[in-house]
C-alpha atoms as a PDB file:
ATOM      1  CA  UNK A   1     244.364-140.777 117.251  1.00  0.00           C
ATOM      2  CA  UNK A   2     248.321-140.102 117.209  1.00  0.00           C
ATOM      3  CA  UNK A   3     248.253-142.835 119.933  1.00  0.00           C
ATOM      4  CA  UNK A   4     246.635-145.645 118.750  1.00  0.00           C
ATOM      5  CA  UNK A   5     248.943-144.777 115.384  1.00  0.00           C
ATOM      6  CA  UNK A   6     251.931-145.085 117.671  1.00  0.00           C
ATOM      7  CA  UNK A   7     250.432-148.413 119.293  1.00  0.00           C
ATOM      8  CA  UNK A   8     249.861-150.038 116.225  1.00  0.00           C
ATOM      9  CA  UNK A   9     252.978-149.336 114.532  1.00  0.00           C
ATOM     10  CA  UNK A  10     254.953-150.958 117.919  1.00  0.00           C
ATOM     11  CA  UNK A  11     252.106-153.907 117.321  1.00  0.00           C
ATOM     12  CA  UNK A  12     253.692-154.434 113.760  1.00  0.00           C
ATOM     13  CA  UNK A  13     256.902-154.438 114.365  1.00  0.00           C
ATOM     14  CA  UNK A  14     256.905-156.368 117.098  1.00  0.00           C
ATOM     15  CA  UNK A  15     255.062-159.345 114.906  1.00  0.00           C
ATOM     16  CA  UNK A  16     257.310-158.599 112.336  1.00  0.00           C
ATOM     17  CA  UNK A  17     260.296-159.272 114.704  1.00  0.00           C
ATOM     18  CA  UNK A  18     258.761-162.275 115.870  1.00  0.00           C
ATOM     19  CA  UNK A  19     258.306-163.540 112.019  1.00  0.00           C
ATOM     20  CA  UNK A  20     261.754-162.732 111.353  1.00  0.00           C
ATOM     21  CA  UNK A  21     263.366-164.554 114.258  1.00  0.00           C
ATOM     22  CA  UNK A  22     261.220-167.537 113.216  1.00  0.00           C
ATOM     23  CA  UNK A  23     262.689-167.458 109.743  1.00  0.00           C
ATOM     24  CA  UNK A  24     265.960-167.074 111.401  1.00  0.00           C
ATOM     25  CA  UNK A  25     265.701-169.914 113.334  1.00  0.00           C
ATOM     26  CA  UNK A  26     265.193-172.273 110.808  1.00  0.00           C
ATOM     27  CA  UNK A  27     268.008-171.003 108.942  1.00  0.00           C
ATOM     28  CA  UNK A  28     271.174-173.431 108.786  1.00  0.00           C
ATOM     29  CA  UNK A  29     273.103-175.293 106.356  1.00  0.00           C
ATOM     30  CA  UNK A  30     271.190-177.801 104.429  1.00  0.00           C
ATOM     31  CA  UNK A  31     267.638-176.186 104.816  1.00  0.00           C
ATOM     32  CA  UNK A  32     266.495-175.302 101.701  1.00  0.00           C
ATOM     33  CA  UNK A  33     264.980-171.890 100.573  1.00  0.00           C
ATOM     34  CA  UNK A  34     261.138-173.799 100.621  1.00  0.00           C
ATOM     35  CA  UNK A  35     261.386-174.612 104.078  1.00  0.00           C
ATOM     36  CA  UNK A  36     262.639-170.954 105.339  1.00  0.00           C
ATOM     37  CA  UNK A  37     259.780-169.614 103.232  1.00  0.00           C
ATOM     38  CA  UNK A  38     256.987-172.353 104.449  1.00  0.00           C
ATOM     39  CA  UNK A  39     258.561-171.335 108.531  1.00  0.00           C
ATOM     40  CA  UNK A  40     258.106-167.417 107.906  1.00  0.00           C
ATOM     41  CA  UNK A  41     254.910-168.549 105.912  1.00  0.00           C
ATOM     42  CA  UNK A  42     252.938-169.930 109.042  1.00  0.00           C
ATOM     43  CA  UNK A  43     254.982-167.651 111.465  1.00  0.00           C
ATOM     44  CA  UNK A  44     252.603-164.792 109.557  1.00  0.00           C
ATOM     45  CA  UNK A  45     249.739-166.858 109.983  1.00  0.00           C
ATOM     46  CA  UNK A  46     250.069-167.694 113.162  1.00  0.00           C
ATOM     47  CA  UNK A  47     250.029-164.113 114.024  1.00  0.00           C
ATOM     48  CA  UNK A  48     247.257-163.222 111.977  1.00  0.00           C
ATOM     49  CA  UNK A  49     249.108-161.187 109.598  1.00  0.00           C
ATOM     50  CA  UNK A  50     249.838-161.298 105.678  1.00  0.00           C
ATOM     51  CA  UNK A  51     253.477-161.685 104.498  1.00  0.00           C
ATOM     52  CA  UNK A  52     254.011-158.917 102.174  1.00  0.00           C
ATOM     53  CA  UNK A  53     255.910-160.325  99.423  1.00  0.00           C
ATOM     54  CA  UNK A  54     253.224-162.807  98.554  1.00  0.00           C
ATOM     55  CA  UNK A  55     251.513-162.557  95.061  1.00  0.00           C
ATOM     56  CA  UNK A  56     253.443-158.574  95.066  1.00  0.00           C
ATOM     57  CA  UNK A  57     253.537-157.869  91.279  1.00  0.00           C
ATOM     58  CA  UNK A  58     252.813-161.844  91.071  1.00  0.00           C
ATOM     59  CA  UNK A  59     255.856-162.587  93.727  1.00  0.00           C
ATOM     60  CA  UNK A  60     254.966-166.572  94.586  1.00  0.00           C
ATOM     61  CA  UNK A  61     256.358-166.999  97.985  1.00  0.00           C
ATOM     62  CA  UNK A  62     256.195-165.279 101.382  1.00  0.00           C
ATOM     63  CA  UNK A  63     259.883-164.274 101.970  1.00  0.00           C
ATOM     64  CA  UNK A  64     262.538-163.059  99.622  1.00  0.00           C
ATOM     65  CA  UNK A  65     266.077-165.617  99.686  1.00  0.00           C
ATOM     66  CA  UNK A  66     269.274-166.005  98.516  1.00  0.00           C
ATOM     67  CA  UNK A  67     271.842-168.650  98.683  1.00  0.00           C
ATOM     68  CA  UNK A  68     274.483-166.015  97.294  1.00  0.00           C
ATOM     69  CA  UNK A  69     275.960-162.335  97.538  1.00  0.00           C
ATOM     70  CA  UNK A  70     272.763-161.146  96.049  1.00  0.00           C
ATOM     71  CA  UNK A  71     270.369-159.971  99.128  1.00  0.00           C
ATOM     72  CA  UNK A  72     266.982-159.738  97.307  1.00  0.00           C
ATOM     73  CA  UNK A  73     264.710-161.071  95.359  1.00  0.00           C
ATOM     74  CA  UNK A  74     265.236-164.367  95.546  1.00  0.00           C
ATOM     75  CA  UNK A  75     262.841-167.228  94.771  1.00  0.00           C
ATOM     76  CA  UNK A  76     262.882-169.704  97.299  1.00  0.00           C
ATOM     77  CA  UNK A  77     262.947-173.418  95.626  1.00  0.00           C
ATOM     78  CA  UNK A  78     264.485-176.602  96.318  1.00  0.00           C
ATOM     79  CA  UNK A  79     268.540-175.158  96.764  1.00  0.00           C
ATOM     80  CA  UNK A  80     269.770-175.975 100.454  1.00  0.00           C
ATOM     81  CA  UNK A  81     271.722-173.216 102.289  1.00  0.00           C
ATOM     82  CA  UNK A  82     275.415-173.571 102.422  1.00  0.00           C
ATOM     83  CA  UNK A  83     277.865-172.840 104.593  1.00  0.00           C
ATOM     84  CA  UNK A  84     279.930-169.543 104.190  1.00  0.00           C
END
């Protein structure tokens, strides 16, 4: 029982890696917060899982983003990354 606890923890965090180098990936300057969001969106999918921040407490995207200093709890929307 411990085991399979242990096997599907490394399961989920190994998707959860692989949804978080997606989003990574499409990160650069001039994406906009949409597009990272619709990439980690279908990078869930894809693996079968649900993204976590969706519909929490009414949240109405996958992923949390920021274009600024503030790390959290951003919407994602039409804004494009910038550089810096």
């Amino acid at each position: 029982d411990e085991l399979e606890g242990e096997c599907n923890l490394r399961y989920a965090t190994k998707v959860g890696r692989e949804v978080l180098d997606a989003g990574g990936k499409a990160l650069r300057v001039g994406v906009t917060t949409d597009e990272i969001d619709r990439v980690i969106h279908e990078a869930s999918m894809e693996r079968e899982c649900y993204p976590s921040p969706l519909n929490y407490y009414n949240f109405p995207k996958s992923v949390c983003t920021s274009v600024n200093e503030v790390i959290c709890h951003g919407i994602p929307d039409y804004r494009e990354v910038q550089d810096g």
